[in-house]
Structure formats: structure tokens, C-alpha cells
N, C-alpha and C. Protein backbone atom coordinates (compact mmCIF):
# COMPACT_ATOMS: atom_id res chain seq x y z
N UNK A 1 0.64 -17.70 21.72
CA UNK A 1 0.02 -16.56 22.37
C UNK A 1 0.55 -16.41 23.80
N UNK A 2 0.74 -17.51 24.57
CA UNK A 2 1.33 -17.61 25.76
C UNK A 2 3.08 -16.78 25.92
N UNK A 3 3.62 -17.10 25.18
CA UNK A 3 4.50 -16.52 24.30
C UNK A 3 5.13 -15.33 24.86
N UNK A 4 3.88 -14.35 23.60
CA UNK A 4 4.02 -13.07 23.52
C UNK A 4 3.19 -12.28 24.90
N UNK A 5 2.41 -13.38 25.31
CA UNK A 5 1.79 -12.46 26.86
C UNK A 5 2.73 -12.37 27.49
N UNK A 6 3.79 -13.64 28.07
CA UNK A 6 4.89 -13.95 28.28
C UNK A 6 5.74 -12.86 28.55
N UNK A 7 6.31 -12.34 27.03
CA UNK A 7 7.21 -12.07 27.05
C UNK A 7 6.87 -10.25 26.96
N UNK A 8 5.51 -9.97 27.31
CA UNK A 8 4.73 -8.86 27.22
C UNK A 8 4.99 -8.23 28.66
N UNK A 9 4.38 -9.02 29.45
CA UNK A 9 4.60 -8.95 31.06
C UNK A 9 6.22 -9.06 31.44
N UNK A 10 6.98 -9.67 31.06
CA UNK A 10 8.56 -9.13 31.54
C UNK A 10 8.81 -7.86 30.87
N UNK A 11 8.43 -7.41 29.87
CA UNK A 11 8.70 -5.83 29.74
C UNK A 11 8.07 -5.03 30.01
N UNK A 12 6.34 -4.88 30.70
CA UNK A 12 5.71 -4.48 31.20
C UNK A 12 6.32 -4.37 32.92
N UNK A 13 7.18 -5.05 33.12
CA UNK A 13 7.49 -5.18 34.81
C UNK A 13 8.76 -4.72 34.78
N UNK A 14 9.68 -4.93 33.82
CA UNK A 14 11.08 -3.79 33.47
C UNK A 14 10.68 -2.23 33.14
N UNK A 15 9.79 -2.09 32.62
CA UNK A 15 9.71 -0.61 32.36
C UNK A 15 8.90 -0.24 33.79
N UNK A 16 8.01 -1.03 34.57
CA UNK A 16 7.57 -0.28 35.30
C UNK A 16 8.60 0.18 36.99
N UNK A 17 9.63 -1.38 36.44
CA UNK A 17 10.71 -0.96 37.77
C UNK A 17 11.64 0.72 37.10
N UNK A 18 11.73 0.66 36.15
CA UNK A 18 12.71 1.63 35.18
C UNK A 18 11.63 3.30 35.59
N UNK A 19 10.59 3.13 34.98
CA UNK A 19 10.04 4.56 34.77
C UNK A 19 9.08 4.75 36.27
N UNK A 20 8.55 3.97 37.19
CA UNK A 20 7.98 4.49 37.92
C UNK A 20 6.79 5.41 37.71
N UNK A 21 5.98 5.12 36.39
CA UNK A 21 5.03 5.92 36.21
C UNK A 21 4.05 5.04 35.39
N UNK A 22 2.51 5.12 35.62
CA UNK A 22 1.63 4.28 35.20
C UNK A 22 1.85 4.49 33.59
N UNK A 23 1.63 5.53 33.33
CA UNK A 23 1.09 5.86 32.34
C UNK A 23 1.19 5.77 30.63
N UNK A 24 2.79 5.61 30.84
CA UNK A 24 3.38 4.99 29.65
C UNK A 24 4.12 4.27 29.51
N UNK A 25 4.29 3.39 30.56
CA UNK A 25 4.49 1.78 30.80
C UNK A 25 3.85 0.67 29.80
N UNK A 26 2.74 0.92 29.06
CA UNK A 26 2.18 0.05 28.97
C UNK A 26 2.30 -0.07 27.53
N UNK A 27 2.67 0.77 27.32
CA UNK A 27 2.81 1.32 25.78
C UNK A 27 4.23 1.08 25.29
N UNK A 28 4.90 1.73 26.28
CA UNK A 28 6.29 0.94 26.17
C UNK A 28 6.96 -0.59 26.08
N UNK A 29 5.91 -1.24 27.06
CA UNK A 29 5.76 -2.38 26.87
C UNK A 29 5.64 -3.18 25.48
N UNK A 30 4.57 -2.69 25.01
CA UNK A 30 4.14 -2.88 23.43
C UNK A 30 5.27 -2.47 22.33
N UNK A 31 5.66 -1.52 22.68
CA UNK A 31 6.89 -0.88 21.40
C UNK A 31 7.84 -2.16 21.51
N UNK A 32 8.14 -2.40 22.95
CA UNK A 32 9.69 -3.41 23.45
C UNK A 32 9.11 -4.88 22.07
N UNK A 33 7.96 -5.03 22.18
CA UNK A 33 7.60 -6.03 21.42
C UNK A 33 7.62 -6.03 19.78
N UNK A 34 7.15 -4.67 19.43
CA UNK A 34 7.27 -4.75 18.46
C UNK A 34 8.11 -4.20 16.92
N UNK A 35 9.11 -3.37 17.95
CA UNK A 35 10.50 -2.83 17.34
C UNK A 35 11.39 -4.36 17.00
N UNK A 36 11.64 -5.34 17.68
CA UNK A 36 12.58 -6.41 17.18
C UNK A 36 12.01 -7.22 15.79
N UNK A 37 10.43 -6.70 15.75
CA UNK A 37 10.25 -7.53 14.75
C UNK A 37 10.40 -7.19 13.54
N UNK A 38 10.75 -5.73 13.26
CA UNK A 38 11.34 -5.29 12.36
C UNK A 38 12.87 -5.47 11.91
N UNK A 39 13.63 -6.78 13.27
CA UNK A 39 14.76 -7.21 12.67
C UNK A 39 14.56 -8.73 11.92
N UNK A 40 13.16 -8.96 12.27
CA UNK A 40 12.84 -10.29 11.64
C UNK A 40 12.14 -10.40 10.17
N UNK A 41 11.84 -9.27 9.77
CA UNK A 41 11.23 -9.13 9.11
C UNK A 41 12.57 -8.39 7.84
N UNK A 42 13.69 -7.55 8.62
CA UNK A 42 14.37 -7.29 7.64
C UNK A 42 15.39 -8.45 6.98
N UNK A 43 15.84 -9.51 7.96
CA UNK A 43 16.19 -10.80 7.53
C UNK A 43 15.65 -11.49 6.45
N UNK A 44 14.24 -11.74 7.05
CA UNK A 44 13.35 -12.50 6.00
C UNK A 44 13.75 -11.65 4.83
N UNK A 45 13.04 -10.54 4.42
CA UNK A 45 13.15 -9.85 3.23
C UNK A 45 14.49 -9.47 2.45
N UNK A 46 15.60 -9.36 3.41
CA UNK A 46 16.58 -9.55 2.42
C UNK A 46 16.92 -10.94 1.81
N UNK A 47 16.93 -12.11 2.47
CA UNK A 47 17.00 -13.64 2.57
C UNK A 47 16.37 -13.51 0.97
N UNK A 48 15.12 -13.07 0.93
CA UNK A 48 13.82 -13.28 -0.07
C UNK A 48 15.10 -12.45 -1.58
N UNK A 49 15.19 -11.75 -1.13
CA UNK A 49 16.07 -10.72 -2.41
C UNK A 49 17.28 -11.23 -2.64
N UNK A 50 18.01 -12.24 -1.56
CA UNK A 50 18.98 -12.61 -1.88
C UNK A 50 19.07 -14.24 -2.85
N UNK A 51 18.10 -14.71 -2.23
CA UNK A 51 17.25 -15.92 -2.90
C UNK A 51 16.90 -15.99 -4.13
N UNK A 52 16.37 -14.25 -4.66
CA UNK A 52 15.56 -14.43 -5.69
C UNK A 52 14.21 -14.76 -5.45
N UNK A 53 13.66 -14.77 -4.43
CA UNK A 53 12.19 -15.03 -4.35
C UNK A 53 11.70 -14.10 -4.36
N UNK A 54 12.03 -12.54 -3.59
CA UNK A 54 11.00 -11.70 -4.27
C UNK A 54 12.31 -10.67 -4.36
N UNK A 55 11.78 -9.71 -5.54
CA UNK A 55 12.74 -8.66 -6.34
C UNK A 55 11.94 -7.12 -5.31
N UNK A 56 13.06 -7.16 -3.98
CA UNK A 56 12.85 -6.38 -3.50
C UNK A 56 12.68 -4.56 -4.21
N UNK A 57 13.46 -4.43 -5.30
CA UNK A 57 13.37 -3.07 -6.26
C UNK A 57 11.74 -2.95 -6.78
N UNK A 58 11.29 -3.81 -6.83
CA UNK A 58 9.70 -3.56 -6.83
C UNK A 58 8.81 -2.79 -5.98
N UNK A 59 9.28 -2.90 -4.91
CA UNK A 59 8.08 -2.50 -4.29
C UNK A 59 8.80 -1.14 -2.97
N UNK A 60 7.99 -0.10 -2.63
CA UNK A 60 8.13 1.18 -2.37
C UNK A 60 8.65 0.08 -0.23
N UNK A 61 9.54 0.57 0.14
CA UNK A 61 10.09 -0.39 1.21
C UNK A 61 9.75 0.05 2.62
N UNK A 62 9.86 2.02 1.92
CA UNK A 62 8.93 2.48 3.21
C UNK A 62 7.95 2.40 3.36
N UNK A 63 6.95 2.29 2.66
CA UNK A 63 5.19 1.72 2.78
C UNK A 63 5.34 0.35 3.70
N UNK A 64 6.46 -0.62 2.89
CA UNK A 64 5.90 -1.63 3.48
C UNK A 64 6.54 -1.66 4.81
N UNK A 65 7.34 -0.86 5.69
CA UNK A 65 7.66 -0.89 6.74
C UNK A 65 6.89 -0.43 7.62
N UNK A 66 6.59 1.29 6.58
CA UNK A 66 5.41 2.12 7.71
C UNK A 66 3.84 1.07 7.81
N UNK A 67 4.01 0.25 6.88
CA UNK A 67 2.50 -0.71 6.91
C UNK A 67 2.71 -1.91 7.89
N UNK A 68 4.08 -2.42 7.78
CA UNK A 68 3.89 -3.26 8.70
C UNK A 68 4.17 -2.49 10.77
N UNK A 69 4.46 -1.35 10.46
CA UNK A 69 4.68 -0.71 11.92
C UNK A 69 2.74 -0.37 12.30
N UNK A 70 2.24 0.18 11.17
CA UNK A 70 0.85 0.07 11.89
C UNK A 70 0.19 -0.65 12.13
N UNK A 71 0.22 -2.34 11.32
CA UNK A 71 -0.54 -3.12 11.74
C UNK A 71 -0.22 -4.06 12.87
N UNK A 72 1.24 -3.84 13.20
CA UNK A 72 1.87 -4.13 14.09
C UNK A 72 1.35 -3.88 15.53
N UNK A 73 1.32 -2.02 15.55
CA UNK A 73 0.70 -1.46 16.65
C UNK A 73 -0.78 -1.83 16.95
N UNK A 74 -1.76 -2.36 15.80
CA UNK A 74 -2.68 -2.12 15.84
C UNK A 74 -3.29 -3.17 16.49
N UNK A 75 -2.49 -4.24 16.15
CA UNK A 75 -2.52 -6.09 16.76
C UNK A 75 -1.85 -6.22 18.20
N UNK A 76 -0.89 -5.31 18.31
CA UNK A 76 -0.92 -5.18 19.92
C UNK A 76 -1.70 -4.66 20.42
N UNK A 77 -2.03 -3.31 20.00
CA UNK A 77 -3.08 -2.58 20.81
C UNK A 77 -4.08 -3.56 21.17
N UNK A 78 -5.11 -4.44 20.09
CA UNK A 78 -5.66 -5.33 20.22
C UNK A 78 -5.66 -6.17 21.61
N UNK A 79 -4.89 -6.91 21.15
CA UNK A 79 -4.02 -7.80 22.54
C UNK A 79 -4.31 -7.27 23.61
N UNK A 80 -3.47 -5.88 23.76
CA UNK A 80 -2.65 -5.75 25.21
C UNK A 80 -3.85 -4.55 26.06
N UNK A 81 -3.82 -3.08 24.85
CA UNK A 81 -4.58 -1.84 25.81
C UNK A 81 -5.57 -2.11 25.54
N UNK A 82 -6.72 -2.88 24.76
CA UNK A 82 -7.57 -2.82 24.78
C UNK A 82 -8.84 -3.37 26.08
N UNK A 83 -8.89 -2.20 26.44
CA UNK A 83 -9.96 -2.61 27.83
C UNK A 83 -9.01 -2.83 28.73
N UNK A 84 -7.79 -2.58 28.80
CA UNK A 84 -6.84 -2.19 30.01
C UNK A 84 -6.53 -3.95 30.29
N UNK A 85 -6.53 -4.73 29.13
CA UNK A 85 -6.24 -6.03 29.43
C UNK A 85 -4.38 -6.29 29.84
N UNK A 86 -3.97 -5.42 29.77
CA UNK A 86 -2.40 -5.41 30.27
C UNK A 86 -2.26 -5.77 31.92
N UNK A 87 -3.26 -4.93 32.93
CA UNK A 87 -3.33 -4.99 33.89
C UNK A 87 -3.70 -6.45 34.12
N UNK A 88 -4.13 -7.56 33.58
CA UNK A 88 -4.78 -8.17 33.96
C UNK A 88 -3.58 -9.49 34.04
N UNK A 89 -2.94 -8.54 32.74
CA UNK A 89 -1.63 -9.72 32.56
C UNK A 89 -0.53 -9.12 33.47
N UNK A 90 -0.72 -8.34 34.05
CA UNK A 90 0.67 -7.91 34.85
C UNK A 90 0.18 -7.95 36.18
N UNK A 91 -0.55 -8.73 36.53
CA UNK A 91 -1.21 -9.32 37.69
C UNK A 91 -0.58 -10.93 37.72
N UNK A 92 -0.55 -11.58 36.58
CA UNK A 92 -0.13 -13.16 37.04
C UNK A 92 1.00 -13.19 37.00
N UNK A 93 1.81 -12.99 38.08
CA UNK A 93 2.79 -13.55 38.66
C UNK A 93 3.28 -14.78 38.63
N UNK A 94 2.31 -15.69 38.52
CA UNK A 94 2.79 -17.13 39.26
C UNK A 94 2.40 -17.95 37.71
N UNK A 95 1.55 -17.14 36.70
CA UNK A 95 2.27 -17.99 35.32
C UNK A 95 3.37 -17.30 34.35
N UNK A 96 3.59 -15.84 34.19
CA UNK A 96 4.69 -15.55 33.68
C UNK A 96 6.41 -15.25 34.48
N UNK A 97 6.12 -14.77 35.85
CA UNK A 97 7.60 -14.91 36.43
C UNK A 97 8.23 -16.07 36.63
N UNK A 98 8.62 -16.45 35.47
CA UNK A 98 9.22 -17.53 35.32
C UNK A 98 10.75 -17.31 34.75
N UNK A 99 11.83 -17.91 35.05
CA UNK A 99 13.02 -17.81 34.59
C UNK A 99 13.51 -18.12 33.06
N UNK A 100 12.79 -18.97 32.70
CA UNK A 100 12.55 -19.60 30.84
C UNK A 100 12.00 -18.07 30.55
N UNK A 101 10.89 -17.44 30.81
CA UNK A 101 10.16 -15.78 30.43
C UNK A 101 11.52 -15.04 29.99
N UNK A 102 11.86 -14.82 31.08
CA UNK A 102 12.98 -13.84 31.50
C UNK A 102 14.16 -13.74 30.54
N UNK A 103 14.48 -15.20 30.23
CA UNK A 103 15.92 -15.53 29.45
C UNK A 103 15.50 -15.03 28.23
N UNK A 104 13.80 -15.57 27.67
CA UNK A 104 13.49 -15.37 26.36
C UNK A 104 13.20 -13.32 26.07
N UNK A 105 12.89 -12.97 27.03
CA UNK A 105 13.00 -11.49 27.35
C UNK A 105 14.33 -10.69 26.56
N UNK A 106 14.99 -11.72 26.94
CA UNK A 106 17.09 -10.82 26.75
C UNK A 106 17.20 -11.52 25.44
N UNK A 107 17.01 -12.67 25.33
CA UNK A 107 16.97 -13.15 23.39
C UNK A 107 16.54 -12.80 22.76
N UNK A 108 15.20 -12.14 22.95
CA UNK A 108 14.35 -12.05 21.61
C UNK A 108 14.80 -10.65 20.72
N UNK A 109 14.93 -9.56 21.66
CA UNK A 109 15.70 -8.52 20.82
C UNK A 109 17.60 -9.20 20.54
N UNK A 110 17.87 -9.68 21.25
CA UNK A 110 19.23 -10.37 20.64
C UNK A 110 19.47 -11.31 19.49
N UNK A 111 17.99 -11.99 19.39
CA UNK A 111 18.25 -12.64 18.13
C UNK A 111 17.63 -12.06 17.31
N UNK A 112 16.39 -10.97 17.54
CA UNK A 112 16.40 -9.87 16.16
C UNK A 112 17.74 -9.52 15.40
N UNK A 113 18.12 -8.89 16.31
CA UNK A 113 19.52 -7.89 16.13
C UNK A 113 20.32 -8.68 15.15
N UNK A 114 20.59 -10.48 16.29
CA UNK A 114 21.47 -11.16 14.93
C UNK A 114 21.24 -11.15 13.65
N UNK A 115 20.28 -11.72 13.70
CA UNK A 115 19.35 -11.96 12.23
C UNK A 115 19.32 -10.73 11.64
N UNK A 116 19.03 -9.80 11.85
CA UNK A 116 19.01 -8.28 10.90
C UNK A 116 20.35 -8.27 10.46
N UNK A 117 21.17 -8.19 11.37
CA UNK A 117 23.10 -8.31 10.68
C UNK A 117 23.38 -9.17 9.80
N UNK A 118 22.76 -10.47 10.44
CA UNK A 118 23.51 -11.38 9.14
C UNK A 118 22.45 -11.13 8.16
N UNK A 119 21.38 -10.91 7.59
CA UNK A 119 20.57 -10.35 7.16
C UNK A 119 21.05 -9.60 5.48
N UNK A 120 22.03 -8.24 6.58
CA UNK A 120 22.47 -7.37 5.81
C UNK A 120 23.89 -8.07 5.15
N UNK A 121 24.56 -8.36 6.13
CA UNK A 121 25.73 -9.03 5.20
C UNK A 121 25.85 -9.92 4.53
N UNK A 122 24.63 -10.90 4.46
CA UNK A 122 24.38 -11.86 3.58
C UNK A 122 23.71 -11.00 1.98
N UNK A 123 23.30 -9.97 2.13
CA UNK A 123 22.90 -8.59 1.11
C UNK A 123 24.17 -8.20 0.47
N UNK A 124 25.11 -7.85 1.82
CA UNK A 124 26.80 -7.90 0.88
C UNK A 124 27.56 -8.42 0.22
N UNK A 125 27.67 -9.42 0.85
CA UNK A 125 28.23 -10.58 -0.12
C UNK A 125 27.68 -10.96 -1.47
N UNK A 126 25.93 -10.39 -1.41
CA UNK A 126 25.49 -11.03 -2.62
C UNK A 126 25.57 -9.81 -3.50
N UNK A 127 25.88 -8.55 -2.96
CA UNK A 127 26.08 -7.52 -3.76
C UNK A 127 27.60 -7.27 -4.58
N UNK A 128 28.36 -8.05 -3.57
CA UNK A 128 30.06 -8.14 -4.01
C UNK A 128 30.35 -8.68 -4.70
């Protein structure tokens, strides 16, 4: 949990140096979090189809994307806007500005990204 507050507040403090405006900072914040996990999630699931563990042709792919994008939003919202608890985390300074935060900030969509690629080309090869 430390984590994702973590790594919540370095994109909460990049978008707010970037946009200069309260208002959809905070939200943006939340998306930064939860767009990469749709490269972790497309890894896993091809991995699963390439494995043979689950027979991805079963099941409808946009449901389960548009399902996992809402419960996604819905578990941040949780977390972060609810009761304006963002502010509260973009107040501690002195436990998330940390340089370990920061690095994991620039990885975490970088190792989505990997993982979604090899992901897909591990899909190719098993399709070739």
C-alpha cells in the first residue's frame, strides 16, 4: 500500500508541476496509475493463452478489459478522491520524496510496456 501511495504522490506532483491547475491533477494522477496495469494484465493473459491455462477465445476480451478499467477506477477512487484523501498524501513530503519513489515512478510504466511487448510476441511465436 505504501507502494502505490508512493508512487501515487510522484505523479500527483508531476502533473501538478506539468498542468498548473487543481482540478484535474488528481485524477490524472489516478489514470498515471492505472493505465500500466493494463500492460500487466495483458502479459499475464496472454502468458495464460500461451500456456494453455486459460483459452482466451472464450471469453468476450472487451468486457473483461472495460471490467477491469472500472473496477480499477473504482479502487482508486476509493484510495485516493475519496474525501479529498490525495491532499493529504501530497502533503508528506518527507515520507514519499524519496529517490527509490521517483526511480520506481519511471519503471513502473516501463516495465508495463516491457511486459505487454514481450507479452505479445511471445503470442507470435506461439501463433507461428
Amino acid at each position: 500500500m505504501k507502494v502505490i501511495r508512493a508512487l501515487y504522490y510522484q505523479y500527483y506532483w508531476w502533473q501538478m508541476r506539468k498542468e498548473k491547475d487543481d482540478f484535474f491533477v488528481p485524477l490524472l494522477a489516478v489514470l498515471c496509475l492505472l493505465i500500466p496495469i493494463f500492460g500487466i494484465f495483458g502479459f499475464i493473459a496472454i502468458f495464460a493463452d500461451v500456456t494453455g491455462v486459460i483459452d482466451l477465445q472464450k471469453y468476450d476480451m472487451k468486457m473483461v478489459i472495460f471490467s477491469i478499467f472500472i473496477l480499477g477506477l473504482a479502487l482508486l477512487w476509493w484510495l485516493f478522491l475519496r474525501k479529498k484523501q490525495y491532499k493529504t498524501i501530497a502533503q508528506e513530503h518527507d515520507i514519499y520524496d524519496k529517490s527509490k519513489y521517483q526511480t520506481l515512478a519511471v519503471l513502473y510504466p516501463v516495465l508495463s510496456a516491457i511486459l505487454f511487448f514481450s507479452g505479445l510476441y511471445m503470442g507470435f511465436v506461439h501463433n507461428s
